[in-house]
PDB file of N, CA and C in Angstrom:
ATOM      1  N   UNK A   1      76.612 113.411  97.868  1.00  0.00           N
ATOM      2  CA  UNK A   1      77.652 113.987  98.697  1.00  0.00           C
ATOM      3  C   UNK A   1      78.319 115.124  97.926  1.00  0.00           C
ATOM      4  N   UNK A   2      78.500 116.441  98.982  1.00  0.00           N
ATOM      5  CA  UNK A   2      78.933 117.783  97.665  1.00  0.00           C
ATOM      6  C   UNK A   2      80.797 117.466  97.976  1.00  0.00           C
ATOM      7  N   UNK A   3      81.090 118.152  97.411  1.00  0.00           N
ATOM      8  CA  UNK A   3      83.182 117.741  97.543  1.00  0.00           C
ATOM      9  C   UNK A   3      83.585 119.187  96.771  1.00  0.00           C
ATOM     10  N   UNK A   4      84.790 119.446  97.289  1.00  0.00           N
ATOM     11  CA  UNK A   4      84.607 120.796  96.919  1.00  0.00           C
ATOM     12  C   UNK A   4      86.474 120.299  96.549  1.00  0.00           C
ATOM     13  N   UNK A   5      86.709 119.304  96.165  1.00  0.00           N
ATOM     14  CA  UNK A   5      87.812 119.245  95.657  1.00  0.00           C
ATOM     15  C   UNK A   5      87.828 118.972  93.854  1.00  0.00           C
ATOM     16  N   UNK A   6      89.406 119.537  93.651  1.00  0.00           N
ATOM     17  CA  UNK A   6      89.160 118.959  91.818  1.00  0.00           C
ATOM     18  C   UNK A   6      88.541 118.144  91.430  1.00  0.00           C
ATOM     19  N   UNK A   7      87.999 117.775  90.413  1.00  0.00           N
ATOM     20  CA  UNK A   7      87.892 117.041  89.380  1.00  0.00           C
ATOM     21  C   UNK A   7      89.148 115.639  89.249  1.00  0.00           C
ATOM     22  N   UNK A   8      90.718 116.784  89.066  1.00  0.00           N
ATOM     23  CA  UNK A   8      91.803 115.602  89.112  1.00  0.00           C
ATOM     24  C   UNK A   8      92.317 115.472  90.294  1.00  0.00           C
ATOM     25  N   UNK A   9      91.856 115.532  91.764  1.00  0.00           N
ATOM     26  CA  UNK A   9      92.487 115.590  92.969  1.00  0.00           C
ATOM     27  C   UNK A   9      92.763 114.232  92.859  1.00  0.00           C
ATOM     28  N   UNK A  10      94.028 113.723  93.599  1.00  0.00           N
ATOM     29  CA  UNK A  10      94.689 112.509  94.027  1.00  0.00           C
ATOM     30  C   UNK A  10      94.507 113.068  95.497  1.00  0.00           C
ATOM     31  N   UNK A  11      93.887 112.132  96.395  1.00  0.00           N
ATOM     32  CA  UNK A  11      94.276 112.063  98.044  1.00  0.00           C
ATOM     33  C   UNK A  11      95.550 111.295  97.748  1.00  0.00           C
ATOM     34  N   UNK A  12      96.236 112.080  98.978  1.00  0.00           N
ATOM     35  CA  UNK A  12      97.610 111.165  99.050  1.00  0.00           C
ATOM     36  C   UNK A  12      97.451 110.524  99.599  1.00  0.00           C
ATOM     37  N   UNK A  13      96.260 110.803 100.973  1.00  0.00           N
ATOM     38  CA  UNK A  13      96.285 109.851 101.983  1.00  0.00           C
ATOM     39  C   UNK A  13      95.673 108.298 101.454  1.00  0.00           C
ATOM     40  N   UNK A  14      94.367 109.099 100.630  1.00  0.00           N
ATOM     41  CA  UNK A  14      93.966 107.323  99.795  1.00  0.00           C
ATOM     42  C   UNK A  14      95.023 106.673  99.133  1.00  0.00           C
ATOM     43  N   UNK A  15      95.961 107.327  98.384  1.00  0.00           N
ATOM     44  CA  UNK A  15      97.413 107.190  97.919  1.00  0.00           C
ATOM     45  C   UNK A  15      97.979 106.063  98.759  1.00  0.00           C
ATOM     46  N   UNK A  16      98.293 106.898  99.564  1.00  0.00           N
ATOM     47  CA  UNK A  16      98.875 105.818 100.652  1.00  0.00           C
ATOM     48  C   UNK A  16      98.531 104.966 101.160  1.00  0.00           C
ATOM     49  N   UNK A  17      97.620 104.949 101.735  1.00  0.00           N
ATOM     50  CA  UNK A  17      96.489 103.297 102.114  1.00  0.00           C
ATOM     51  C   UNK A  17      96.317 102.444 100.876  1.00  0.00           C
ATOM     52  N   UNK A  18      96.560 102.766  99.634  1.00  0.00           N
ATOM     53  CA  UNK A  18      96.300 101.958  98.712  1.00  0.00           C
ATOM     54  C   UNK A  18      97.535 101.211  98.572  1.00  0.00           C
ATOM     55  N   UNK A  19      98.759 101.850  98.615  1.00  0.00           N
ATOM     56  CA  UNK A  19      99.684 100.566  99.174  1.00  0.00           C
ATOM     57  C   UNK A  19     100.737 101.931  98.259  1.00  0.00           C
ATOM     58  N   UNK A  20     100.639 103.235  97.550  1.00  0.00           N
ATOM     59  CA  UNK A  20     101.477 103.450  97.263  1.00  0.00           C
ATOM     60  C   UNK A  20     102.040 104.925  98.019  1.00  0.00           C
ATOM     61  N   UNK A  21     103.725 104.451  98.537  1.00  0.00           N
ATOM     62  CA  UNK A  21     104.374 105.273  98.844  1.00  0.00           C
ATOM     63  C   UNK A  21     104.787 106.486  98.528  1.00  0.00           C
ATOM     64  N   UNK A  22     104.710 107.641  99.588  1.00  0.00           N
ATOM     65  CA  UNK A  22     104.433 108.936  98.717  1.00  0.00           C
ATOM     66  C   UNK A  22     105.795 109.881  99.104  1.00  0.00           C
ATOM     67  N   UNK A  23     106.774 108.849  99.071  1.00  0.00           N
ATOM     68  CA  UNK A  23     108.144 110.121  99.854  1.00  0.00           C
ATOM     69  C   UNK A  23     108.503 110.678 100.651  1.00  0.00           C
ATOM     70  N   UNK A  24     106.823 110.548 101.746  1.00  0.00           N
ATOM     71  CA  UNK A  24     106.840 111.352 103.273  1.00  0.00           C
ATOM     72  C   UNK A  24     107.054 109.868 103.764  1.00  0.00           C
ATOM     73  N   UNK A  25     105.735 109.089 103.765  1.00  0.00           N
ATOM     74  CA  UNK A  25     105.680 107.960 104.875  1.00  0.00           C
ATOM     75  C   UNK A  25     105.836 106.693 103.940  1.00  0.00           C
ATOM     76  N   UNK A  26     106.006 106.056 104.597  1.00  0.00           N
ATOM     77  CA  UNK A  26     106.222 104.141 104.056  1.00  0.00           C
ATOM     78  C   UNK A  26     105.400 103.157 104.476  1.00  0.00           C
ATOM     79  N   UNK A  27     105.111 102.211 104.239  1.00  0.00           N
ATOM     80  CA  UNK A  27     104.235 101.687 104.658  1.00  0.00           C
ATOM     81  C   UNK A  27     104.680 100.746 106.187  1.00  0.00           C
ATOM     82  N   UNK A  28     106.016 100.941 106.155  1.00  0.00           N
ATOM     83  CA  UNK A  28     106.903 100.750 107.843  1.00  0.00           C
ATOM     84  C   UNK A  28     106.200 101.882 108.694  1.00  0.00           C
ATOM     85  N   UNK A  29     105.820 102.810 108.240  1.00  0.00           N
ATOM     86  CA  UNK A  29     105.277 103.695 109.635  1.00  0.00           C
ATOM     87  C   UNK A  29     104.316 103.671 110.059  1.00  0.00           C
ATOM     88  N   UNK A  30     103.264 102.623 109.351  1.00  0.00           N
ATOM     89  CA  UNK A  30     102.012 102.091 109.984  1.00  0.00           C
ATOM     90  C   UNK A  30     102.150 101.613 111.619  1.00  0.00           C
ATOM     91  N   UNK A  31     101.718 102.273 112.753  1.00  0.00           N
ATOM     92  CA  UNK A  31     102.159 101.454 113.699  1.00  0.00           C
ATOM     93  C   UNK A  31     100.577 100.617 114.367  1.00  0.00           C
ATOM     94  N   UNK A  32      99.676 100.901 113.614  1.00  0.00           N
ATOM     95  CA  UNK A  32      98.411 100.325 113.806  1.00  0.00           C
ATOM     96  C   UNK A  32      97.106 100.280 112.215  1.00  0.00           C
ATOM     97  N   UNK A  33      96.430  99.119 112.212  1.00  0.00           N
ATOM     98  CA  UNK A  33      95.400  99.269 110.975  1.00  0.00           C
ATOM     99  C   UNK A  33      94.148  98.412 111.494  1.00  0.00           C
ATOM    100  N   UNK A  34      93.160  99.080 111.450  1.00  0.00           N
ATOM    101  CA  UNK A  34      92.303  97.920 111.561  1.00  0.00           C
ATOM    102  C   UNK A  34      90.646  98.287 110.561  1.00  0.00           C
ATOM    103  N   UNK A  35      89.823  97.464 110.248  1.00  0.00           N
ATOM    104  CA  UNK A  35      88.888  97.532 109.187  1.00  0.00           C
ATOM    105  C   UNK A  35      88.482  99.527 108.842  1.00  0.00           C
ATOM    106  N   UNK A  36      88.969 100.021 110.442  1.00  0.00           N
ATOM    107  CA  UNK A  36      88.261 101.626 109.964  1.00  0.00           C
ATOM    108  C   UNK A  36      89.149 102.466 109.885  1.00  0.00           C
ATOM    109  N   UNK A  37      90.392 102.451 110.991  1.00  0.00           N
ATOM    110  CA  UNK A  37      91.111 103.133 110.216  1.00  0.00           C
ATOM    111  C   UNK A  37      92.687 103.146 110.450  1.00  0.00           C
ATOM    112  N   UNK A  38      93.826 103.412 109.867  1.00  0.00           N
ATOM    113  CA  UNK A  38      94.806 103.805 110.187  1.00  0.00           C
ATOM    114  C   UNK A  38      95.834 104.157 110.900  1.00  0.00           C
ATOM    115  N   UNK A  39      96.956 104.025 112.014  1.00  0.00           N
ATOM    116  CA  UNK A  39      97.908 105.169 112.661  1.00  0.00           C
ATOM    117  C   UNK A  39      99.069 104.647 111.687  1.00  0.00           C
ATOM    118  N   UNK A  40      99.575 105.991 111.876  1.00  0.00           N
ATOM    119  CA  UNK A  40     100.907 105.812 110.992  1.00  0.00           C
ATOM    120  C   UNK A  40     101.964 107.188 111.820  1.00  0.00           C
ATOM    121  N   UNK A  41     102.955 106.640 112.017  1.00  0.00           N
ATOM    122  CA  UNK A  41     103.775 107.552 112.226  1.00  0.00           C
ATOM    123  C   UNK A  41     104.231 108.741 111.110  1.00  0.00           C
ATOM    124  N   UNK A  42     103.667 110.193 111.576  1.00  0.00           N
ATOM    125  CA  UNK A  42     103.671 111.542 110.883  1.00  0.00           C
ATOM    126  C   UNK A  42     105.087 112.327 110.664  1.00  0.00           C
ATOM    127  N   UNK A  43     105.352 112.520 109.070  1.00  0.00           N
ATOM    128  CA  UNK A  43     106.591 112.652 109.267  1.00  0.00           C
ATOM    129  C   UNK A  43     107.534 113.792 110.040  1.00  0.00           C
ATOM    130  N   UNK A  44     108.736 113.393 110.244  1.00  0.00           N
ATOM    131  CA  UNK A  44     109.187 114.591 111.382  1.00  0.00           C
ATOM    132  C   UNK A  44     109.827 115.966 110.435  1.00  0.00           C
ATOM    133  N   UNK A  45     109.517 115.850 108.879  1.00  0.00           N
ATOM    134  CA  UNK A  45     109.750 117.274 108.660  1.00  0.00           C
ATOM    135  C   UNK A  45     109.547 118.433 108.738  1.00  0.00           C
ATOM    136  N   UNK A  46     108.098 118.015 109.258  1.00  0.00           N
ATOM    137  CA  UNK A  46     107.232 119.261 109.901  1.00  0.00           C
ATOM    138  C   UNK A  46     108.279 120.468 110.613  1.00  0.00           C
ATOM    139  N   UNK A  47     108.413 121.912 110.688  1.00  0.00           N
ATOM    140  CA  UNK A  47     109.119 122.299 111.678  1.00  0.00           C
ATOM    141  C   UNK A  47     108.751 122.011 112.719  1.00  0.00           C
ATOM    142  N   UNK A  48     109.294 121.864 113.891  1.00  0.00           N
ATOM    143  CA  UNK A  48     108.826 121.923 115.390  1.00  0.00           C
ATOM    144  C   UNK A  48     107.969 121.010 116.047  1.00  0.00           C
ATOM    145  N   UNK A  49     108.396 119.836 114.886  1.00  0.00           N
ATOM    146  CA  UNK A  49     107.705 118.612 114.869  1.00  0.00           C
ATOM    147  C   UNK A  49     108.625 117.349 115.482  1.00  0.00           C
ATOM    148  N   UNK A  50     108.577 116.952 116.879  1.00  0.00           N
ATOM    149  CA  UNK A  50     109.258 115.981 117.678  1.00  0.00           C
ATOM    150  C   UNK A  50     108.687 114.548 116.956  1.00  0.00           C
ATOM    151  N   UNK A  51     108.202 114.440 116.322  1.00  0.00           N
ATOM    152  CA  UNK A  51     107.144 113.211 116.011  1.00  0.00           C
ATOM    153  C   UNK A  51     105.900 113.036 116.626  1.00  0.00           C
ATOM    154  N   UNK A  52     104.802 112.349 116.055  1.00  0.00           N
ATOM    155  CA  UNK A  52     103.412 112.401 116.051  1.00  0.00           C
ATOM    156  C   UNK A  52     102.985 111.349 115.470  1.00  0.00           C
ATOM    157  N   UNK A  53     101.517 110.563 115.637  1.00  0.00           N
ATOM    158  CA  UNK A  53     101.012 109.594 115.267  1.00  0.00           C
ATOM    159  C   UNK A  53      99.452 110.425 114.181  1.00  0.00           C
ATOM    160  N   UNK A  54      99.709 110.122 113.123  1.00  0.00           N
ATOM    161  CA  UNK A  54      98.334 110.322 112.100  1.00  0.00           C
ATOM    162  C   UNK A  54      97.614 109.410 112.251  1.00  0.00           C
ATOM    163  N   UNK A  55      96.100 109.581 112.542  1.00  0.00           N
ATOM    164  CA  UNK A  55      95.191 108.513 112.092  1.00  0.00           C
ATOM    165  C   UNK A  55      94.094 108.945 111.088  1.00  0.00           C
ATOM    166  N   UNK A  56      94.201 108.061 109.901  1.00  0.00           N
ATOM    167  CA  UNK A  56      93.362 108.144 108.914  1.00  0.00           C
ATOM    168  C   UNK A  56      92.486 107.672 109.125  1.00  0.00           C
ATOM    169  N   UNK A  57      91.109 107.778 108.203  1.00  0.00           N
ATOM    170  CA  UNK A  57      89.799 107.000 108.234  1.00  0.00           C
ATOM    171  C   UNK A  57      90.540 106.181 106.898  1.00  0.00           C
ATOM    172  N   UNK A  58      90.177 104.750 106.648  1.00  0.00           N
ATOM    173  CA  UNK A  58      90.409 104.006 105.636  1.00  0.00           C
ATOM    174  C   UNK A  58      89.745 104.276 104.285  1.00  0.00           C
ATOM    175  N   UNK A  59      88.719 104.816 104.601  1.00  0.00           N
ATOM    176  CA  UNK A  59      87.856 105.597 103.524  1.00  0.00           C
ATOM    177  C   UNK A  59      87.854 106.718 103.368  1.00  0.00           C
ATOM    178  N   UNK A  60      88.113 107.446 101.948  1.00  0.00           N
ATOM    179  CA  UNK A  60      87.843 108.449 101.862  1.00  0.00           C
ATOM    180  C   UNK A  60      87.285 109.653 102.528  1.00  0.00           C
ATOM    181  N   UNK A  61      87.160 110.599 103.190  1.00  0.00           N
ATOM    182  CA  UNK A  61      86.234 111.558 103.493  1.00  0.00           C
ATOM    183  C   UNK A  61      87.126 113.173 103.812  1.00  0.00           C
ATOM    184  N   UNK A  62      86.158 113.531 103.235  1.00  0.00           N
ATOM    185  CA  UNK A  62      86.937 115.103 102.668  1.00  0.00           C
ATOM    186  C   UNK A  62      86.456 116.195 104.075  1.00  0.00           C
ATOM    187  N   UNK A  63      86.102 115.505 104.886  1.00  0.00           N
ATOM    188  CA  UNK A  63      86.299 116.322 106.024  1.00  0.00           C
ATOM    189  C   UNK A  63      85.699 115.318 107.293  1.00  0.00           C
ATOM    190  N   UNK A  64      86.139 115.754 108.643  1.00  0.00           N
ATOM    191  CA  UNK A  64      85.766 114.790 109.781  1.00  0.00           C
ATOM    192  C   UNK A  64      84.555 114.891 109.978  1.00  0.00           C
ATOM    193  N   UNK A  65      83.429 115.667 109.573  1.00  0.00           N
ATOM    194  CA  UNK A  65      82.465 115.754 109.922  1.00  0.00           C
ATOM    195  C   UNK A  65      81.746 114.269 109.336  1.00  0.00           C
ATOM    196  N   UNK A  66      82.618 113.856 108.072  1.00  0.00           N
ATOM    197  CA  UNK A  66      81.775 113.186 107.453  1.00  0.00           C
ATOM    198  C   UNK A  66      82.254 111.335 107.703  1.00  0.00           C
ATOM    199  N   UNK A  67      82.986 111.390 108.927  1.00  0.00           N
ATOM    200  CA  UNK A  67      83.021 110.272 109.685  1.00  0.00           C
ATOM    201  C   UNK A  67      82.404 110.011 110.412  1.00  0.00           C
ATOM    202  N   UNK A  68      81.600 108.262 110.404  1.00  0.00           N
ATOM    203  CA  UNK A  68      80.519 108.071 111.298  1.00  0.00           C
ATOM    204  C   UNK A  68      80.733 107.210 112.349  1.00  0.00           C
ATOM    205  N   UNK A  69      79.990 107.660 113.207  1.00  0.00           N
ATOM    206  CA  UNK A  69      80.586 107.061 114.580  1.00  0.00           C
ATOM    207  C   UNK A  69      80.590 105.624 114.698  1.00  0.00           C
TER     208      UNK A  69
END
């Protein structure tokens, strides 16, 4: 698999699914999890951001292409 990220990249998002809190979200804003993947409520600092639901893949993947159906 090619990855075109650092060497020392931290995903925050793996960050976060791993159980540690990153200052944006908590692990209270999970509003769904199941074996594949994630929703979590997206934080509202965004500008022009009313609130939104993120869904992660539970696994790693450095782009959507590389999620399988």
């Amino acid at each position: 698999m090619s990855t075109h990220q650092p060497a020392s990249y931290i995903c925050p998002f793996c960050s976060f699914l791993s159980g540690k809190e990153n200052g944006f979200n908590r692990k209270e804003d999970t509003v769904y999890q199941n074996d594949f993947a994630t929703a979590l409520i997206a934080p509202e600092w965004w500008v022009n951001n009313p609130g939104s639901v993120l869904i992660l893949p539970n696994e790693h993947r450095e782009d959507i292409y590389e999620i399988e159906n």
